[in-house]
N, C-alpha and C. Protein backbone atom coordinates (compact mmCIF):
# COMPACT_ATOMS: atom_id res chain seq x y z
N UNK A 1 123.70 57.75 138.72
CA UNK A 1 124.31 57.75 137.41
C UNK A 1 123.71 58.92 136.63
N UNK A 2 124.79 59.71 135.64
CA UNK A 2 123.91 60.45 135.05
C UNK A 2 124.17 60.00 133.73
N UNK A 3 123.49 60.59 132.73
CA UNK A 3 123.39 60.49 131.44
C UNK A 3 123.66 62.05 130.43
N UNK A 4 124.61 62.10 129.79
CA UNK A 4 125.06 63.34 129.30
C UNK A 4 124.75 63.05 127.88
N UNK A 5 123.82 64.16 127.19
CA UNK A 5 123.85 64.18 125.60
C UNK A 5 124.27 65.26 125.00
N UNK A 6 124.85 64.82 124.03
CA UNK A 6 125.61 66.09 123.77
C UNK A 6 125.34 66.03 121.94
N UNK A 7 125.10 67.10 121.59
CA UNK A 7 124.87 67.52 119.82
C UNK A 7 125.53 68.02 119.03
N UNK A 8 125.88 67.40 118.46
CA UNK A 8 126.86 68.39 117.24
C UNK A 8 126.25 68.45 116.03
N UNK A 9 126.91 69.17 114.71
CA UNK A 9 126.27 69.56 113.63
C UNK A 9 126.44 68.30 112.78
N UNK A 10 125.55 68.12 111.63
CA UNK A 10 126.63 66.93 110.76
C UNK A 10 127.61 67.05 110.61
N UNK A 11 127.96 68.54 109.93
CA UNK A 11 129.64 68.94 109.70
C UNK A 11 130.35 68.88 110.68
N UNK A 12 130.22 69.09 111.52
CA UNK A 12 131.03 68.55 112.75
C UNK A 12 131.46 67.03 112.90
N UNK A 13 130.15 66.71 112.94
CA UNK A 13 130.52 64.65 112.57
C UNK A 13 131.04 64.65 111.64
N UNK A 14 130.64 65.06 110.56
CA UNK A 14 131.67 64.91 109.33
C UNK A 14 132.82 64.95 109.50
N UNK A 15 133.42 65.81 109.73
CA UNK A 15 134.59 66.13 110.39
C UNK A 15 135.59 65.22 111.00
N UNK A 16 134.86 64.68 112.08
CA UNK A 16 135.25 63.95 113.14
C UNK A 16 135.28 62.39 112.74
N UNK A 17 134.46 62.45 111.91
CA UNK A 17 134.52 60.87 111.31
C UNK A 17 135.68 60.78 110.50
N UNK A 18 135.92 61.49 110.18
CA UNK A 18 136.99 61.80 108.61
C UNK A 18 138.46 61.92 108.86
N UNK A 19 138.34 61.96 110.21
CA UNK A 19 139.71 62.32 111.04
C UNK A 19 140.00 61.05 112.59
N UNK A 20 138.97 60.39 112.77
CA UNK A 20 139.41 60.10 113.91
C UNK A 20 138.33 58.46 113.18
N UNK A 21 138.78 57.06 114.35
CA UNK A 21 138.56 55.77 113.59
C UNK A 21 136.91 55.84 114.36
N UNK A 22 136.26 56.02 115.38
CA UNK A 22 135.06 56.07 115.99
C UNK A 22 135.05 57.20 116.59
N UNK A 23 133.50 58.46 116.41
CA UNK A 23 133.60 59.53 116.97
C UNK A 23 132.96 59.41 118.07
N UNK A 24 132.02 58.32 118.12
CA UNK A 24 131.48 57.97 119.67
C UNK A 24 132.71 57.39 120.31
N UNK A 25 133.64 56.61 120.22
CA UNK A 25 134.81 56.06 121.14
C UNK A 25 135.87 57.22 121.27
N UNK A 26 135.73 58.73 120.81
CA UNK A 26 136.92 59.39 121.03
C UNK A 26 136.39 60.15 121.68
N UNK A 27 135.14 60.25 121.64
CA UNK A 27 134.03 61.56 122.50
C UNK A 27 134.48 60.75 124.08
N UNK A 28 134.01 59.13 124.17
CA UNK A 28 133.92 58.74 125.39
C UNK A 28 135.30 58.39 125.68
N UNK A 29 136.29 58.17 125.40
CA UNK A 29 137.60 58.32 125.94
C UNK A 29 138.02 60.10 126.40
N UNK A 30 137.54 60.97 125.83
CA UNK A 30 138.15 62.05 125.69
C UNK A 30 137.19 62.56 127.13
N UNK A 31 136.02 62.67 127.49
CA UNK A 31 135.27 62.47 128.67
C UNK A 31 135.75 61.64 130.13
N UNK A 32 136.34 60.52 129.88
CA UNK A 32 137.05 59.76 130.88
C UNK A 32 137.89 60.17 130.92
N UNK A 33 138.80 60.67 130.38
CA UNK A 33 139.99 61.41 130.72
C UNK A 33 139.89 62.29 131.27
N UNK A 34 139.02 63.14 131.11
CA UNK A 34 139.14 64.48 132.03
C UNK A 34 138.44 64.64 133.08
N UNK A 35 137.28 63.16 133.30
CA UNK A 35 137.05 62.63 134.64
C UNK A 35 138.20 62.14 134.99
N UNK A 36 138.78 61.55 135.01
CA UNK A 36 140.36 61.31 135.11
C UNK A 36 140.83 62.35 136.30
N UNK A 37 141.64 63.43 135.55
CA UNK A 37 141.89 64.56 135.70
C UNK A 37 141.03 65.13 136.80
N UNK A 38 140.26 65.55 136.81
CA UNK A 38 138.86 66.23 137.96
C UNK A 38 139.28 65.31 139.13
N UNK A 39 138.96 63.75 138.76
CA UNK A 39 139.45 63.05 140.48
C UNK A 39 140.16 63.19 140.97
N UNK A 40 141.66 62.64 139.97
CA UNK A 40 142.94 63.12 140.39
C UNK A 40 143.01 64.58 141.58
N UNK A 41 142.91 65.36 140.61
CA UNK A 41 143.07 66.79 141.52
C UNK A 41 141.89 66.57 142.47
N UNK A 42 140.57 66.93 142.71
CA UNK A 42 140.01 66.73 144.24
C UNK A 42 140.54 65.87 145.19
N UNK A 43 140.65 64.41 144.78
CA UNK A 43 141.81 63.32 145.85
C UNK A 43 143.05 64.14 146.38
N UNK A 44 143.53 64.18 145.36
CA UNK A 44 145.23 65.05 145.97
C UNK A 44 145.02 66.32 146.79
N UNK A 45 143.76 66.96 146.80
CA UNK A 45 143.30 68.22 147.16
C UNK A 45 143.43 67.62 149.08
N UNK A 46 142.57 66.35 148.81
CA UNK A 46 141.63 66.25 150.22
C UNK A 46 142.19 64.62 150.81
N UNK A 47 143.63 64.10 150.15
CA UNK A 47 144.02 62.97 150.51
C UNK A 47 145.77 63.42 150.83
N UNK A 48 146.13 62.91 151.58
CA UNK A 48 147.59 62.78 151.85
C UNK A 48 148.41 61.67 150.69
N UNK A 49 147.16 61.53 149.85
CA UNK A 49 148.55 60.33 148.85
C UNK A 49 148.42 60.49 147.38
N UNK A 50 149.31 60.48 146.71
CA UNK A 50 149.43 60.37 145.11
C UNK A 50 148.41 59.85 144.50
N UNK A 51 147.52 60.66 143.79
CA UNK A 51 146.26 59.50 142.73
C UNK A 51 146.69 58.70 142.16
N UNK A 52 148.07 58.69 141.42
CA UNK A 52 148.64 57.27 140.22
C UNK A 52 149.29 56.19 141.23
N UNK A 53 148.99 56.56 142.36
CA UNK A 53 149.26 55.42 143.49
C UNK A 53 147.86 53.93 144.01
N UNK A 54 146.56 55.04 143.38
CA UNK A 54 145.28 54.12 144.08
C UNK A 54 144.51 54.20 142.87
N UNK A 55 143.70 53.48 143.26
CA UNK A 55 143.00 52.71 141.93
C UNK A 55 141.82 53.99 142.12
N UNK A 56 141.11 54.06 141.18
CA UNK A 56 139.95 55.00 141.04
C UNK A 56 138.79 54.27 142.08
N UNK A 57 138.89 53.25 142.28
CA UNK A 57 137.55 52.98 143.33
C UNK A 57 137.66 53.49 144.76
N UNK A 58 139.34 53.49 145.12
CA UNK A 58 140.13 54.18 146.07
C UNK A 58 139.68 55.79 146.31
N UNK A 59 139.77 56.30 145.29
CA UNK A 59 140.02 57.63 144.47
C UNK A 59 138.55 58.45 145.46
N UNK A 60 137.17 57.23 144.52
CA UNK A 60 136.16 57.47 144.47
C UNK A 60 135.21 57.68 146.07
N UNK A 61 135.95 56.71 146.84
CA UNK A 61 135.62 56.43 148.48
C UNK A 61 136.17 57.76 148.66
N UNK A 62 136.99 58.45 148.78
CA UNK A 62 137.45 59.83 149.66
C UNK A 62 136.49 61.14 148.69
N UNK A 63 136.28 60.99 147.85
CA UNK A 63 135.25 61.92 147.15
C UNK A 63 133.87 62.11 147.30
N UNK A 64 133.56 60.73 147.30
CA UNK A 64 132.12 60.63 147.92
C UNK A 64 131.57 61.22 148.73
N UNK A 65 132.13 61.36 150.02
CA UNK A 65 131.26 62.05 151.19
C UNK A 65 131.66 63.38 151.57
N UNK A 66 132.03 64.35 150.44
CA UNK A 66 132.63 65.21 150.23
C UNK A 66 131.95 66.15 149.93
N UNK A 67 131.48 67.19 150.89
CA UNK A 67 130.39 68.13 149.98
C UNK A 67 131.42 69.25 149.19
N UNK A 68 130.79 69.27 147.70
CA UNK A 68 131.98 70.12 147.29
C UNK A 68 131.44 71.33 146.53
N UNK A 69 131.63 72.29 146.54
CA UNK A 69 131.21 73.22 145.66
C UNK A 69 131.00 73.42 144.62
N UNK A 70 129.90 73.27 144.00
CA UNK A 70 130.11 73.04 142.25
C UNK A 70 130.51 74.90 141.78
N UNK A 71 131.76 74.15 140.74
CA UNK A 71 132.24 75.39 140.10
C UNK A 71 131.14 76.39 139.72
N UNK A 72 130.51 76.67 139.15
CA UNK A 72 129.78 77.86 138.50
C UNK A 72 129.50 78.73 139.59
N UNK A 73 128.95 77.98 140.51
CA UNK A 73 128.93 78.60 141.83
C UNK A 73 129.96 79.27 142.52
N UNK A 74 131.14 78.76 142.59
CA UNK A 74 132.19 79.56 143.33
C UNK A 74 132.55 80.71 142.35
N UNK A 75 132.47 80.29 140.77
CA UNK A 75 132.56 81.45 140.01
C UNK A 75 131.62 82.74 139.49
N UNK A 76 130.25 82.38 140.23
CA UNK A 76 129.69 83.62 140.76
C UNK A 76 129.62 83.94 142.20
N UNK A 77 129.96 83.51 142.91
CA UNK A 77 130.25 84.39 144.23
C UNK A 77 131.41 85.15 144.53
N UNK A 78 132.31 84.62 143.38
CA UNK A 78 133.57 85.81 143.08
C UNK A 78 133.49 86.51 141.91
N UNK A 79 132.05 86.84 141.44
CA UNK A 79 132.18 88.21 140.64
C UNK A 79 132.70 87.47 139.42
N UNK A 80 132.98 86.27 139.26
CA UNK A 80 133.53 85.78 137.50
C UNK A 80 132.32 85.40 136.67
């Protein structure tokens, strides 16, 4: 498991409070979603079947034993 912290300014919370009903529940929905997204595409990458077909625990078994390249990395060995 990891643990991600992340900082913003007050004005930023300010902000975010002022506009949205919980800024901790839109931070962590807005995070699951684009874990979401990330599974989706690696599964469909490295599975023969639709992600909105299998449940994420599904998802999670074909990812697992998957050695995968972490991005930053592939984007310096191509010069980006």
């Amino acid at each position: 498991m990891k643990t991600i912290t992340l900082e913003i300014s007050n004005e930023e919370y300010k902000a975010m409070e002022a506009t949205v009903p919980s800024v901790e529940e839109w931070i962590g929905h807005a995070l699951k979603n684009k874990i979401r997204q990330c599974v989706d595409r690696i599964f469909e990458e490295y599975s023969d079947k639709r992600a909105n077909r299998v449940s994420m625990e599904e998802k999670l078994a074909v990812i697992r034993p998957l050695d995968l390249t972490i991005r930053k990395a592939r984007d310096e060995a191509m010069g980006l």
